[in-house]
C-alpha atoms as a PDB file:
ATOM      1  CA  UNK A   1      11.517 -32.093  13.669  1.00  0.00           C
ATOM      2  CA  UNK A   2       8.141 -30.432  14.562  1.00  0.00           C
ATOM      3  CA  UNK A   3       4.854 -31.699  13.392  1.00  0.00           C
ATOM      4  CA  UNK A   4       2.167 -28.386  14.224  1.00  0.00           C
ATOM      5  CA  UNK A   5      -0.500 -28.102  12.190  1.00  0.00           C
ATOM      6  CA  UNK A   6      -2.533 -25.224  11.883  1.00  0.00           C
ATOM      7  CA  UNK A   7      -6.458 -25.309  12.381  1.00  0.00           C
ATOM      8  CA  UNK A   8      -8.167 -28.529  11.198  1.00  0.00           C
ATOM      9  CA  UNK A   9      -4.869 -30.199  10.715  1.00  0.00           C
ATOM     10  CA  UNK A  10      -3.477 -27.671   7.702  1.00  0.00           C
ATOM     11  CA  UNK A  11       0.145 -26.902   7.647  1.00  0.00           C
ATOM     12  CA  UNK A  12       1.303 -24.033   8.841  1.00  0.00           C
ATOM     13  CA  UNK A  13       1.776 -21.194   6.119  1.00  0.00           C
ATOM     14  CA  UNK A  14       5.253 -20.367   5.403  1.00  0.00           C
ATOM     15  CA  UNK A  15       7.015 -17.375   7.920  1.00  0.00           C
ATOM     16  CA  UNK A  16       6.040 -13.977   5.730  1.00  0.00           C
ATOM     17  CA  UNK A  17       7.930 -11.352   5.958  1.00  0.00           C
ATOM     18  CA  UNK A  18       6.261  -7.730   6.328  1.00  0.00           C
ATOM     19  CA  UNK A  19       6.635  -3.912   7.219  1.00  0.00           C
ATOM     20  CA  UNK A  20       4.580  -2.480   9.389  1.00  0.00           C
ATOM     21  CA  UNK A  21       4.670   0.945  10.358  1.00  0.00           C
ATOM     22  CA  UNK A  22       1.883   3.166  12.236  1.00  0.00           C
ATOM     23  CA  UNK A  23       1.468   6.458   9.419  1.00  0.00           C
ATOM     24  CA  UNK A  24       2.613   9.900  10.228  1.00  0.00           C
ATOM     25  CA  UNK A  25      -0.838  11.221  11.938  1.00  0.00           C
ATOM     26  CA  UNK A  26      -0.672   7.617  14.020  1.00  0.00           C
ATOM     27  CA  UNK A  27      -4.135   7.124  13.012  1.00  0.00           C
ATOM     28  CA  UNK A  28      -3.423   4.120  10.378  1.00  0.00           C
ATOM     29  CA  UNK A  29      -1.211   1.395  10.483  1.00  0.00           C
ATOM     30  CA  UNK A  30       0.328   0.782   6.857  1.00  0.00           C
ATOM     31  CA  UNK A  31       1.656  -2.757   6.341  1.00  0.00           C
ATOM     32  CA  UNK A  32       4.035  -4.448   3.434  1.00  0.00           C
ATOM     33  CA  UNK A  33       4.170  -7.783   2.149  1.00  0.00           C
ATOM     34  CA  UNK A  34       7.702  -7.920   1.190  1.00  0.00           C
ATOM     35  CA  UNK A  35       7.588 -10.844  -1.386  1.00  0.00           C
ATOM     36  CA  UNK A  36       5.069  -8.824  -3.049  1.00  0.00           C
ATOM     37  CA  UNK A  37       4.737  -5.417  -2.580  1.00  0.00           C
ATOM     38  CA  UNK A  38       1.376  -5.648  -1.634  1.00  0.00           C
ATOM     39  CA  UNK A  39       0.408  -2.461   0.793  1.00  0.00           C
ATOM     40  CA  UNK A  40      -2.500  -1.579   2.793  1.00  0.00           C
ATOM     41  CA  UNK A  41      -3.796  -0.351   5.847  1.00  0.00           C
ATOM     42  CA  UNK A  42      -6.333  -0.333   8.665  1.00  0.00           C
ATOM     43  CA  UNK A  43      -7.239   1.579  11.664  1.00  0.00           C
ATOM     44  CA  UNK A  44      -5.447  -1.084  13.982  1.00  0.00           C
ATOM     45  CA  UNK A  45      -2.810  -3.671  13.527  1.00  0.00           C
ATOM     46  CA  UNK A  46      -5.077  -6.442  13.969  1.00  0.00           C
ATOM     47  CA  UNK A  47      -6.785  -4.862  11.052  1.00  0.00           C
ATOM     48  CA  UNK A  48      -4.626  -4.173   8.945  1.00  0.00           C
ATOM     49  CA  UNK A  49      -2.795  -7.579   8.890  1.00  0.00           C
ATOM     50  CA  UNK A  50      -6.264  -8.973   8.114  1.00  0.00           C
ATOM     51  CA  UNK A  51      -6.530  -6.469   5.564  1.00  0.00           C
ATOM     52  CA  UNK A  52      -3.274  -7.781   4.073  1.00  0.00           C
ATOM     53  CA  UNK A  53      -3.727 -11.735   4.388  1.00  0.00           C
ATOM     54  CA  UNK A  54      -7.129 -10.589   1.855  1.00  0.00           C
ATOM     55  CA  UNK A  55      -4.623  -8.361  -0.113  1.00  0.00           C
ATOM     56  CA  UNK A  56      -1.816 -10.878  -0.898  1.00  0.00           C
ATOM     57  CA  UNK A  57      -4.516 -13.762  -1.148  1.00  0.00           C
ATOM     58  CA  UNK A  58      -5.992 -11.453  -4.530  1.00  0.00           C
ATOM     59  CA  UNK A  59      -3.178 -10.659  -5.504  1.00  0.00           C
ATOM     60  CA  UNK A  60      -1.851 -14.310  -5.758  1.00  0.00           C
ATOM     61  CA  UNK A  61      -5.528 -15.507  -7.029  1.00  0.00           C
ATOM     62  CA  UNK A  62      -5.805 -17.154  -4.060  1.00  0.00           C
ATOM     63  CA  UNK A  63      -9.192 -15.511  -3.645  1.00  0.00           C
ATOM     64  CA  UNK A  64     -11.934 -13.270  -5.647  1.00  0.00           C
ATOM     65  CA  UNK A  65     -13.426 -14.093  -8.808  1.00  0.00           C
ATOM     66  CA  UNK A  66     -11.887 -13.103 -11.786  1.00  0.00           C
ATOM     67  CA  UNK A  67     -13.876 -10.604 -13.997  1.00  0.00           C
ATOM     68  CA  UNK A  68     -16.076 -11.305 -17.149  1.00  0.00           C
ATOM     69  CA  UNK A  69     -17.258  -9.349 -19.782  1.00  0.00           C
ATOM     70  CA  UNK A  70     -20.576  -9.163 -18.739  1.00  0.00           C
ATOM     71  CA  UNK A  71     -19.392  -8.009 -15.518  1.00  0.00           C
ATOM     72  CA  UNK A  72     -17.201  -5.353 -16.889  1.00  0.00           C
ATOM     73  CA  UNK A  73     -20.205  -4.302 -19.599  1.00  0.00           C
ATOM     74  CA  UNK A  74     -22.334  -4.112 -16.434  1.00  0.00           C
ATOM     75  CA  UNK A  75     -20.173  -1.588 -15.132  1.00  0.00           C
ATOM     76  CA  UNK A  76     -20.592   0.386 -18.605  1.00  0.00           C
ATOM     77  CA  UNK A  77     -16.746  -0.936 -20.159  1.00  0.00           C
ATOM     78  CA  UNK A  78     -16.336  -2.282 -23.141  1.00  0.00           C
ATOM     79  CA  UNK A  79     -14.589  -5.680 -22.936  1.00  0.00           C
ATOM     80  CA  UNK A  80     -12.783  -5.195 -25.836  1.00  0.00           C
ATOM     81  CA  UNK A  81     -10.685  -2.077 -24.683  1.00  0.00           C
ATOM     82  CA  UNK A  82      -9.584  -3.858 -21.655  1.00  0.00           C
ATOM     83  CA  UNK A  83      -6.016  -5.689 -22.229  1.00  0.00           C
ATOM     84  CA  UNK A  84      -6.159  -9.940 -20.726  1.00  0.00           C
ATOM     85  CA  UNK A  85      -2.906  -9.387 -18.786  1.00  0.00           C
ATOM     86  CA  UNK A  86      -2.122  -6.668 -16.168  1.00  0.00           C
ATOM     87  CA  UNK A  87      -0.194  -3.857 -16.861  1.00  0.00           C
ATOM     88  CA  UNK A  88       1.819  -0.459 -15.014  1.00  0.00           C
ATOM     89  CA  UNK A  89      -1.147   1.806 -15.105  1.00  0.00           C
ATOM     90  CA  UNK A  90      -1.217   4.950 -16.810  1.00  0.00           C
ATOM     91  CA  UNK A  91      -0.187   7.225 -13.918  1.00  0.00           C
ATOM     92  CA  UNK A  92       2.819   9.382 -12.963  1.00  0.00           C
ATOM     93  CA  UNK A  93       3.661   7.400  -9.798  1.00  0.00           C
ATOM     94  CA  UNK A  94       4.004   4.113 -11.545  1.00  0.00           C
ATOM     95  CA  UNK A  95       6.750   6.064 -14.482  1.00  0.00           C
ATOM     96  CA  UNK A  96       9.692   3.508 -13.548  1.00  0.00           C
ATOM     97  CA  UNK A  97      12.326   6.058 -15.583  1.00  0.00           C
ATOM     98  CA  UNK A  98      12.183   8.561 -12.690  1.00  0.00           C
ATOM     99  CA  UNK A  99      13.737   5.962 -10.233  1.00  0.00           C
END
């Protein structure tokens, strides 16, 4: 039985599981987080496995700060026209009946 830590004694995180793919152009590396479906990209693969560990971390609510209603009147929304749980966004590539 193996007992590595990571840095300052943490646990390693668990294996993750990912695509990664250089784009058609082979200017941009895209990369998946299979558990979540996360996707993003960066101009190398150093970068855009960084740009996924930030990604995932949101995503999870691992990191960030979650919005208020002064921030969103501060960006000219009303509060009250924004729903408290996520939803599929209004847009043809998120229509799950075409699949």
């Amino acid at each position: 039985m193996g007992t590595d830590t990571g840095k300052n004694g943490e646990r390693p995180a668990p294996a993750t599981h990912i695509t990664l793919e250089l784009s058609e152009d082979g200017k941009t590396w895209i990369v998946t987080d299979e558990e979540t479906g996360v996707t993003t990209q960066g101009d190398t693969r150093e970068h855009a496995l960084e740009m996924l560990d930030e990604a995932v971390a949101l995503f999870k609510g691992e990191a960030g700060d979650p919005v208020s209603d002064d921030d969103l009147r501060d960006l000219g929304v009303d509060p009250d026209t924004v729903p408290d749980e996520p939803g599929v966004p209004d847009a043809p590539w998120f229509d799950a009946d075409e699949e």
